[in-house]
PDB file of N, CA and C in Angstrom:
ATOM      1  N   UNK A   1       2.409   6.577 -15.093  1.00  0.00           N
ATOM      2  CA  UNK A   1       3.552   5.723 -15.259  1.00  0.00           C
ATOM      3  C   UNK A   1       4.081   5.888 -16.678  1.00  0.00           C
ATOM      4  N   UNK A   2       5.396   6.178 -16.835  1.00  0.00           N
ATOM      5  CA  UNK A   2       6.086   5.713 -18.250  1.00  0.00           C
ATOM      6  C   UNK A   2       5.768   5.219 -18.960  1.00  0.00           C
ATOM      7  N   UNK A   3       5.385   5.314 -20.107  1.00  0.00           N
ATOM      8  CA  UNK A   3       5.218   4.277 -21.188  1.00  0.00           C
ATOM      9  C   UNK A   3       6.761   4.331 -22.013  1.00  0.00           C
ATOM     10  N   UNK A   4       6.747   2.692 -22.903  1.00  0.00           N
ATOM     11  CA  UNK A   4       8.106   2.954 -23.633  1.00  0.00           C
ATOM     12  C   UNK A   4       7.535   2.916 -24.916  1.00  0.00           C
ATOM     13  N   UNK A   5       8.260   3.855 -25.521  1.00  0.00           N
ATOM     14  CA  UNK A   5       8.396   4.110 -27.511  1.00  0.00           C
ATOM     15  C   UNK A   5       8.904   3.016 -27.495  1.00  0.00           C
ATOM     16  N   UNK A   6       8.128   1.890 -28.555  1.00  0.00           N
ATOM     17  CA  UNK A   6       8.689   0.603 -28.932  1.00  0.00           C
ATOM     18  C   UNK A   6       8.876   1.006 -30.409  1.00  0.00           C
ATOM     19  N   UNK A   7       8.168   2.081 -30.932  1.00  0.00           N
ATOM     20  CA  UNK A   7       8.462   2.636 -32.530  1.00  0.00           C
ATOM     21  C   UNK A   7       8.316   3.879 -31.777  1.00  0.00           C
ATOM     22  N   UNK A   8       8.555   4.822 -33.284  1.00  0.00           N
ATOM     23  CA  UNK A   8       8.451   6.025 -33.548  1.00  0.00           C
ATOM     24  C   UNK A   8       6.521   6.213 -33.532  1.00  0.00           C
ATOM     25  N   UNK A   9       5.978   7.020 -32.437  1.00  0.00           N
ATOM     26  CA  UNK A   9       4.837   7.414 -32.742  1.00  0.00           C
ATOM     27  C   UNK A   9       4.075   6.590 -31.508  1.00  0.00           C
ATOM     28  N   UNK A  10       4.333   5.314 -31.071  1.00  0.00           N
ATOM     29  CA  UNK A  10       3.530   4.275 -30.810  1.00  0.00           C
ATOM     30  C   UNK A  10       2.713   5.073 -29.294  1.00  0.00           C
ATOM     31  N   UNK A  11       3.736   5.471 -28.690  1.00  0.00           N
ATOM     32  CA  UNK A  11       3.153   6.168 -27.200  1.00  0.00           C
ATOM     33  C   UNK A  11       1.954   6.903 -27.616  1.00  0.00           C
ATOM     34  N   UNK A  12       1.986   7.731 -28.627  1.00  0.00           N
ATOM     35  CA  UNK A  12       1.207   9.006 -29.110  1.00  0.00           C
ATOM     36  C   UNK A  12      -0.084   7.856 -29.445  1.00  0.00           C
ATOM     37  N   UNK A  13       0.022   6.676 -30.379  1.00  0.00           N
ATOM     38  CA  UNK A  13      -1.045   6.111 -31.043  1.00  0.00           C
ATOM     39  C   UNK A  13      -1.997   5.580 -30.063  1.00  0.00           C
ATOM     40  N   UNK A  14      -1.273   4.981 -29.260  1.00  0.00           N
ATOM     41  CA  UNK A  14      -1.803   4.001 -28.137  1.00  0.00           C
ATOM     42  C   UNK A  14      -2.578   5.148 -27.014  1.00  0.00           C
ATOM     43  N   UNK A  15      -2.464   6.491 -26.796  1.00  0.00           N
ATOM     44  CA  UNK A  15      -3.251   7.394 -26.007  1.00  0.00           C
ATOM     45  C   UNK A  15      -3.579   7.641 -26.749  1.00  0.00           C
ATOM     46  N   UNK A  16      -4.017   8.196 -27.991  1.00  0.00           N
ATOM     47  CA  UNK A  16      -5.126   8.342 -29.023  1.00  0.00           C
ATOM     48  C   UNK A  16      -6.392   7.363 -28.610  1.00  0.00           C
ATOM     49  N   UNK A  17      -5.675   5.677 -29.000  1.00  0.00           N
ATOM     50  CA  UNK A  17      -6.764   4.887 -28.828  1.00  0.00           C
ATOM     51  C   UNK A  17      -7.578   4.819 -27.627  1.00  0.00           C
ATOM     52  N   UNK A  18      -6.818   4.537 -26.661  1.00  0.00           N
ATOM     53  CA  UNK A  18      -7.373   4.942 -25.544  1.00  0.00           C
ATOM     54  C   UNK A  18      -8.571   5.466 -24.939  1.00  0.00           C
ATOM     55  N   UNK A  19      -7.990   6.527 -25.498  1.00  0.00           N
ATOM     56  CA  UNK A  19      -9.165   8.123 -25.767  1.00  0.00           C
ATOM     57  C   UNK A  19     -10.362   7.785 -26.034  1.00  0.00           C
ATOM     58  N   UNK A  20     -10.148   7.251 -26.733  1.00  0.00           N
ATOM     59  CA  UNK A  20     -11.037   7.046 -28.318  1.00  0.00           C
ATOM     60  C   UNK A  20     -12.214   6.141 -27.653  1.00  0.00           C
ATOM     61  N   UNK A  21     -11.552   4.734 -27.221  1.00  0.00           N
ATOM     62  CA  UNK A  21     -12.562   3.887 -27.441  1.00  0.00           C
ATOM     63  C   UNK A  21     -12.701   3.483 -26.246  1.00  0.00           C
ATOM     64  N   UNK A  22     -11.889   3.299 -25.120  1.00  0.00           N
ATOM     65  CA  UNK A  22     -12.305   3.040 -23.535  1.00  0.00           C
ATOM     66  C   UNK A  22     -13.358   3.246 -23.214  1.00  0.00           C
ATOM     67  N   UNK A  23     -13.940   4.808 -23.441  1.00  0.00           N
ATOM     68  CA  UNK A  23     -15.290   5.454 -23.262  1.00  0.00           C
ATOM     69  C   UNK A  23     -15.830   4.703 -23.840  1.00  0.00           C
ATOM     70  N   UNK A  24     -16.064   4.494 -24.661  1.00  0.00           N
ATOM     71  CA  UNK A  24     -17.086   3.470 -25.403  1.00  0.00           C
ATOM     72  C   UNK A  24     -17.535   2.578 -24.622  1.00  0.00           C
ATOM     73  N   UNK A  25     -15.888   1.611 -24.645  1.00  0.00           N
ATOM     74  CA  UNK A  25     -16.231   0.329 -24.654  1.00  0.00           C
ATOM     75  C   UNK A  25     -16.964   0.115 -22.774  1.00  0.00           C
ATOM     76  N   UNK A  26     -16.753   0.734 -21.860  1.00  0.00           N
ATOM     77  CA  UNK A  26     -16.850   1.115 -20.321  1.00  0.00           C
ATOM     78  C   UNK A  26     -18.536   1.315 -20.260  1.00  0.00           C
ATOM     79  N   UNK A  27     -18.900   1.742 -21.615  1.00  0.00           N
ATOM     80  CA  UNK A  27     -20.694   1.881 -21.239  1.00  0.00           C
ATOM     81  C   UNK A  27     -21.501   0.580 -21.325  1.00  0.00           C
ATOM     82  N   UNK A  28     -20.199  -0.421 -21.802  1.00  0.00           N
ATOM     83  CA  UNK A  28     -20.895  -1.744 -22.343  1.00  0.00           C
ATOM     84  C   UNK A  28     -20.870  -2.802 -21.404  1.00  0.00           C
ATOM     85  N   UNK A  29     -20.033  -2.135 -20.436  1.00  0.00           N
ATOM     86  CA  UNK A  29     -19.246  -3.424 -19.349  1.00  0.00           C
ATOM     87  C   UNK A  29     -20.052  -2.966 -17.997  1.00  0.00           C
ATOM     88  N   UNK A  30     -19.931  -4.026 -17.003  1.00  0.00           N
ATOM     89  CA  UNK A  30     -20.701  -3.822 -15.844  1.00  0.00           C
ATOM     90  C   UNK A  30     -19.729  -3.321 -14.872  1.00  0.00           C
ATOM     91  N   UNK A  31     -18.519  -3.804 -15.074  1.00  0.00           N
ATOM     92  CA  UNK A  31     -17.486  -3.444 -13.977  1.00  0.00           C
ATOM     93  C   UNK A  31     -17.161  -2.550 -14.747  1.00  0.00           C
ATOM     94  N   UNK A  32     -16.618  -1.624 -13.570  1.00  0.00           N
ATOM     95  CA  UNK A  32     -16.285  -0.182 -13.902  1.00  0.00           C
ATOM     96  C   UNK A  32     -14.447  -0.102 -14.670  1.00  0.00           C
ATOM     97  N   UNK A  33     -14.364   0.509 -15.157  1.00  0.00           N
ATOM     98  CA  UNK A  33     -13.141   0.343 -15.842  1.00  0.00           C
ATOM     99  C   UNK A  33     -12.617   1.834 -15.672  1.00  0.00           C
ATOM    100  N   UNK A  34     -11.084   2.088 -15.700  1.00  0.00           N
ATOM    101  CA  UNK A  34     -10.425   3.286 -15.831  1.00  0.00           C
ATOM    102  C   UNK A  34     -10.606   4.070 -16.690  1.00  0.00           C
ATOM    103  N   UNK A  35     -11.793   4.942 -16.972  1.00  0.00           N
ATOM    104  CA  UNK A  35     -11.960   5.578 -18.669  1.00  0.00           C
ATOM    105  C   UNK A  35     -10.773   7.006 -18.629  1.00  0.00           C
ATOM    106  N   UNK A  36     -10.008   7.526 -19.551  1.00  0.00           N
ATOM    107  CA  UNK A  36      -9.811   8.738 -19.582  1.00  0.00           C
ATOM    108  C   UNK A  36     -10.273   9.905 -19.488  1.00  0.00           C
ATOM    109  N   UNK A  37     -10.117  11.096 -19.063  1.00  0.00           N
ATOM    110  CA  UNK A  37     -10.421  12.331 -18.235  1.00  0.00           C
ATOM    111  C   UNK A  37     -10.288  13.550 -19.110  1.00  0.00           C
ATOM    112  N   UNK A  38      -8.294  13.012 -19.467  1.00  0.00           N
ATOM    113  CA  UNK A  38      -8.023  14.129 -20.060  1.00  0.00           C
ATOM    114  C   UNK A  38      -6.308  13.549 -20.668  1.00  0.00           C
ATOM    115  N   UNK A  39      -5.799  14.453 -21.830  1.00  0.00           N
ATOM    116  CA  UNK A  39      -4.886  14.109 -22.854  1.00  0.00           C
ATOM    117  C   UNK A  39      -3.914  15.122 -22.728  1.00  0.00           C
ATOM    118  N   UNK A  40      -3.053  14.842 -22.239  1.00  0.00           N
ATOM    119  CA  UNK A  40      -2.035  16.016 -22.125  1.00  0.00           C
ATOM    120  C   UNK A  40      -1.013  15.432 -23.294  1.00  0.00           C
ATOM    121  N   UNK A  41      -0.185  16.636 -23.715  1.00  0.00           N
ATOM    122  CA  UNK A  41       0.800  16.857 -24.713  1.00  0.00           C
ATOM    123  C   UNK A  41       2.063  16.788 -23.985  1.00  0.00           C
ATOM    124  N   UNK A  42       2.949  16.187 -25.172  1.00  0.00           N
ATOM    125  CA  UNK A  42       4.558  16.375 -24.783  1.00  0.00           C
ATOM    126  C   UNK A  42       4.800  17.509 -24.968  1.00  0.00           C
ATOM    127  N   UNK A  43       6.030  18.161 -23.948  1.00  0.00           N
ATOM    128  CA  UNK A  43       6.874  19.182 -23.789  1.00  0.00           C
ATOM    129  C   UNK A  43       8.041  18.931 -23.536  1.00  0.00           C
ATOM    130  N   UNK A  44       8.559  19.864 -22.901  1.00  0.00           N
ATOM    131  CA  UNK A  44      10.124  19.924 -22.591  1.00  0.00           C
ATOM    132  C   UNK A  44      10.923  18.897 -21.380  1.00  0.00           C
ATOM    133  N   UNK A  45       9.829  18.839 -20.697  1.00  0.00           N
ATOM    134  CA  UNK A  45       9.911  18.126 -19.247  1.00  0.00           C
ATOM    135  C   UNK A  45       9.495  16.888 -19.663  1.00  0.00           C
ATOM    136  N   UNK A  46       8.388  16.491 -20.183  1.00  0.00           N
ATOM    137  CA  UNK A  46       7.706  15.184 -20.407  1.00  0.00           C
ATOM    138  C   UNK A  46       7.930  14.914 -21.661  1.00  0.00           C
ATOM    139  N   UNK A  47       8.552  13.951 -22.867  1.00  0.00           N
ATOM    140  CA  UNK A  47       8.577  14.325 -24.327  1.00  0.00           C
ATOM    141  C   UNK A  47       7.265  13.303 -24.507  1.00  0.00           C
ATOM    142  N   UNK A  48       6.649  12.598 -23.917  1.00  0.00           N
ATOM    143  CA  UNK A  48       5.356  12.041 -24.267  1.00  0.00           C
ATOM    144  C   UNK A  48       4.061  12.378 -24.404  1.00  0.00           C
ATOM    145  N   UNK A  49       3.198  11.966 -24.936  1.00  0.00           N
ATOM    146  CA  UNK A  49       1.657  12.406 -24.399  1.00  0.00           C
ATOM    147  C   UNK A  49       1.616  11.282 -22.868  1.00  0.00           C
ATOM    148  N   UNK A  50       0.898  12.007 -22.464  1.00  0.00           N
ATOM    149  CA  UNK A  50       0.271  11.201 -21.509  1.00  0.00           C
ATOM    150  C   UNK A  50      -1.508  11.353 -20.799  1.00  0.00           C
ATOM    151  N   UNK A  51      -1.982  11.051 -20.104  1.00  0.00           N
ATOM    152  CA  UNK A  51      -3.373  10.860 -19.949  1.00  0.00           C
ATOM    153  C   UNK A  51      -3.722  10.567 -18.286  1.00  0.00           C
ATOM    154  N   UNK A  52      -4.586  11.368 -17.382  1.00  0.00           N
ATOM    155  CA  UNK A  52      -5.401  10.887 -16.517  1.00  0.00           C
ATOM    156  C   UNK A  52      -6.759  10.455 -16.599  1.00  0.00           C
ATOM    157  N   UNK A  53      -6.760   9.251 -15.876  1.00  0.00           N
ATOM    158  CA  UNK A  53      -8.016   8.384 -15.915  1.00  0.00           C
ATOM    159  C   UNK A  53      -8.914   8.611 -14.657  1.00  0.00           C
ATOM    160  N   UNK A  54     -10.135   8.393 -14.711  1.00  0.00           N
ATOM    161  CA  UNK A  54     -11.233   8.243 -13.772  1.00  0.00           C
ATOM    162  C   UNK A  54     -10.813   7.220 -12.516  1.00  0.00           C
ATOM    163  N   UNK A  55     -10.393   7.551 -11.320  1.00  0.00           N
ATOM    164  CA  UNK A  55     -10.446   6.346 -10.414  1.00  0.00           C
ATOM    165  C   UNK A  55     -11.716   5.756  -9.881  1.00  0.00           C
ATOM    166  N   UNK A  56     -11.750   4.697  -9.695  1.00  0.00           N
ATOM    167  CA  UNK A  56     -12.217   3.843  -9.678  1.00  0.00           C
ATOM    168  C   UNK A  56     -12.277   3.316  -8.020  1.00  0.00           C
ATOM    169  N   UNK A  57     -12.928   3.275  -6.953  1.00  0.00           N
ATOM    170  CA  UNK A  57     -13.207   2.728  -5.839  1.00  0.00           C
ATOM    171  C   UNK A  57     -13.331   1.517  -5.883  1.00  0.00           C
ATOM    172  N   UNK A  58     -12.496   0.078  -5.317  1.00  0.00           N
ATOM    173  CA  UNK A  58     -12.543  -1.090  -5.362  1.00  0.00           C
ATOM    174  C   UNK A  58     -11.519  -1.503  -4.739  1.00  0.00           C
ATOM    175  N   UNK A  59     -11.298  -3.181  -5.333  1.00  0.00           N
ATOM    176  CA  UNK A  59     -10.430  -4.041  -4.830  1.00  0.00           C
ATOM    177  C   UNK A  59      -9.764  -4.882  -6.163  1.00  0.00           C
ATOM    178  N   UNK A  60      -8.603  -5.649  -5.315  1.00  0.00           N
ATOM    179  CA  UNK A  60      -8.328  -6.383  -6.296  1.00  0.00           C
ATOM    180  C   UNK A  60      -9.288  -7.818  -6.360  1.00  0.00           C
ATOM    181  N   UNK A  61      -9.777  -8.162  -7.415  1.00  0.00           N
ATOM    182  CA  UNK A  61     -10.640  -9.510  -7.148  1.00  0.00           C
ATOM    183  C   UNK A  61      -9.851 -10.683  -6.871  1.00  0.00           C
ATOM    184  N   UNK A  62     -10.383 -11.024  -5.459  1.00  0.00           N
ATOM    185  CA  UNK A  62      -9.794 -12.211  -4.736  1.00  0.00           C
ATOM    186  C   UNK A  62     -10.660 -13.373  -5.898  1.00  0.00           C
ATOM    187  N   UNK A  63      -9.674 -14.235  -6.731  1.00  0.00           N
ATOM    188  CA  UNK A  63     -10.282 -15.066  -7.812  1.00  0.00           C
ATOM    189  C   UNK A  63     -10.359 -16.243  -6.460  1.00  0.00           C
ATOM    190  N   UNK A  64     -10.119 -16.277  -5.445  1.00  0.00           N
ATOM    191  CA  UNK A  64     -10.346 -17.684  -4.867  1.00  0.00           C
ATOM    192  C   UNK A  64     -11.814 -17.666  -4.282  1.00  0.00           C
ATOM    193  N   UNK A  65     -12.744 -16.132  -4.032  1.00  0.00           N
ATOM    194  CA  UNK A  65     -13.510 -16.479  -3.644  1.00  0.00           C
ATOM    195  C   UNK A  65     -14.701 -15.961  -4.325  1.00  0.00           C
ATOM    196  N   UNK A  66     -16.065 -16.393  -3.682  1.00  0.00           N
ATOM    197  CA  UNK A  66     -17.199 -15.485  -4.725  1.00  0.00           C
ATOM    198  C   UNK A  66     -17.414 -15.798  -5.970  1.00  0.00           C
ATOM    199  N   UNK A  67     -16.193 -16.532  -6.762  1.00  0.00           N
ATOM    200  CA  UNK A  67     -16.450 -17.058  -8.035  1.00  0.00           C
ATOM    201  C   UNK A  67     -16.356 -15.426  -8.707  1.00  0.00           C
ATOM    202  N   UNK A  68     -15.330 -14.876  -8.721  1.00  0.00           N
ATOM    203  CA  UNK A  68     -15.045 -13.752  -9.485  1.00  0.00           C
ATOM    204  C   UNK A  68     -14.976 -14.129 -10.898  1.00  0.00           C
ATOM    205  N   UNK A  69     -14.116 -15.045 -10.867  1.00  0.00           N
ATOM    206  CA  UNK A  69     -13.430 -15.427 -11.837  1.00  0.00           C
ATOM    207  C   UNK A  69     -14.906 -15.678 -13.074  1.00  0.00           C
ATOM    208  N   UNK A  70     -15.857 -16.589 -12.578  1.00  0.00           N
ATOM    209  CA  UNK A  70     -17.268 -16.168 -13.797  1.00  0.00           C
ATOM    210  C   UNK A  70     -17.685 -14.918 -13.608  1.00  0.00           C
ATOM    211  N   UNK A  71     -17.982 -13.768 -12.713  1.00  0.00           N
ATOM    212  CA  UNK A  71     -18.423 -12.653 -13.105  1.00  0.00           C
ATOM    213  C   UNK A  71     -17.647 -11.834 -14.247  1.00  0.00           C
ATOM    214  N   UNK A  72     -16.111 -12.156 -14.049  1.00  0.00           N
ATOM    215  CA  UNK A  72     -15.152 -11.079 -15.061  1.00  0.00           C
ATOM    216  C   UNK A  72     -15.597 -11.962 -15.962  1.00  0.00           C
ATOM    217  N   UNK A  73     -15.788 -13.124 -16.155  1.00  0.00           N
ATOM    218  CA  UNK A  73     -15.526 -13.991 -17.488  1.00  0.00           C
ATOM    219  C   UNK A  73     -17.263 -13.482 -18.011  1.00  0.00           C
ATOM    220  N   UNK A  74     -18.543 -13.257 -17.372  1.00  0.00           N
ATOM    221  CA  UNK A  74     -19.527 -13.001 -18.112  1.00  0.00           C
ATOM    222  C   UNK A  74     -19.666 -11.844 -18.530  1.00  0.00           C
ATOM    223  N   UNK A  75     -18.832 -11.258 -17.609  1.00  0.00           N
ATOM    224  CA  UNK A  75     -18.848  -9.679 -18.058  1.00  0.00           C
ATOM    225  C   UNK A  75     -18.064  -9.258 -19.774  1.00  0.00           C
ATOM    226  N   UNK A  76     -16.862 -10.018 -19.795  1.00  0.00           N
ATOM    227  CA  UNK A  76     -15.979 -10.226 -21.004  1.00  0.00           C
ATOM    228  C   UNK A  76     -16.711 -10.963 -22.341  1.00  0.00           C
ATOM    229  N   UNK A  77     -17.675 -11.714 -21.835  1.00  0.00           N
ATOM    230  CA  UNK A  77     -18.107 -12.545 -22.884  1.00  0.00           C
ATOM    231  C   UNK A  77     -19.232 -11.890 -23.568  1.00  0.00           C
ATOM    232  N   UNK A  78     -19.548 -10.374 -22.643  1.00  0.00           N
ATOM    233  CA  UNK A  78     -21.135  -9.918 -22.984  1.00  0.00           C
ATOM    234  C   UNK A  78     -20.471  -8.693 -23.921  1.00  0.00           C
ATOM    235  N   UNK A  79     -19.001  -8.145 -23.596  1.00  0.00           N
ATOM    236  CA  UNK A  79     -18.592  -7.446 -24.531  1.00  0.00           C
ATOM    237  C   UNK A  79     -18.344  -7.921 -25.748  1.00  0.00           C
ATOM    238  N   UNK A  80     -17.631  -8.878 -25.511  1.00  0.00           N
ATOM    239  CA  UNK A  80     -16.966  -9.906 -27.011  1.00  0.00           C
ATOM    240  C   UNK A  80     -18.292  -9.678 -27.711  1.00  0.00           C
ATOM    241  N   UNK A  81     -19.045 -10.654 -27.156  1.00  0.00           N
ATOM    242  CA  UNK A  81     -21.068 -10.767 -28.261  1.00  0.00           C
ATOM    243  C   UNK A  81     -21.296  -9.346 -28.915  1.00  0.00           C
TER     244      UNK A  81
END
């Protein structure tokens, strides 16, 4: 999907970070998260960088049932710590 240049550079910075630290942060978390794959460059056709991510097999979490809503929240709170 598109990203928009809100500055000069920002598209480029924000897939840098990405890059960078998703991997990281994805070894720390229990739910699986979209990590990046691979970093493609702007050209003629595309003037952005852009990036494919790891898919991921799932659902959207139904927060009404199962009590999702504390698993994401312990899962978030064990990264924050």
């Amino acid at each position: 999907m598109p990203r928009i240049e809100w500055s000069i550079g920002s598209v480029s910075n924000e897939i840098n970070k990405e890059y960078r630290w998703v991997p990281q942060l994805a070894q720390h978390l229990k739910t699986p998260i979209s990590e990046p794959v691979f970093k493609g460059t702007p050209n003629e056709v595309y003037p952005w960088p852009w990036s494919v991510t790891k898919w991921n097999d799932g659902h959207n979490p139904d927060f009404e049932k199962e009590n999702e809503y504390d698993k994401l929240a312990v899962d978030l709170g064990r990264v924050i710590n």
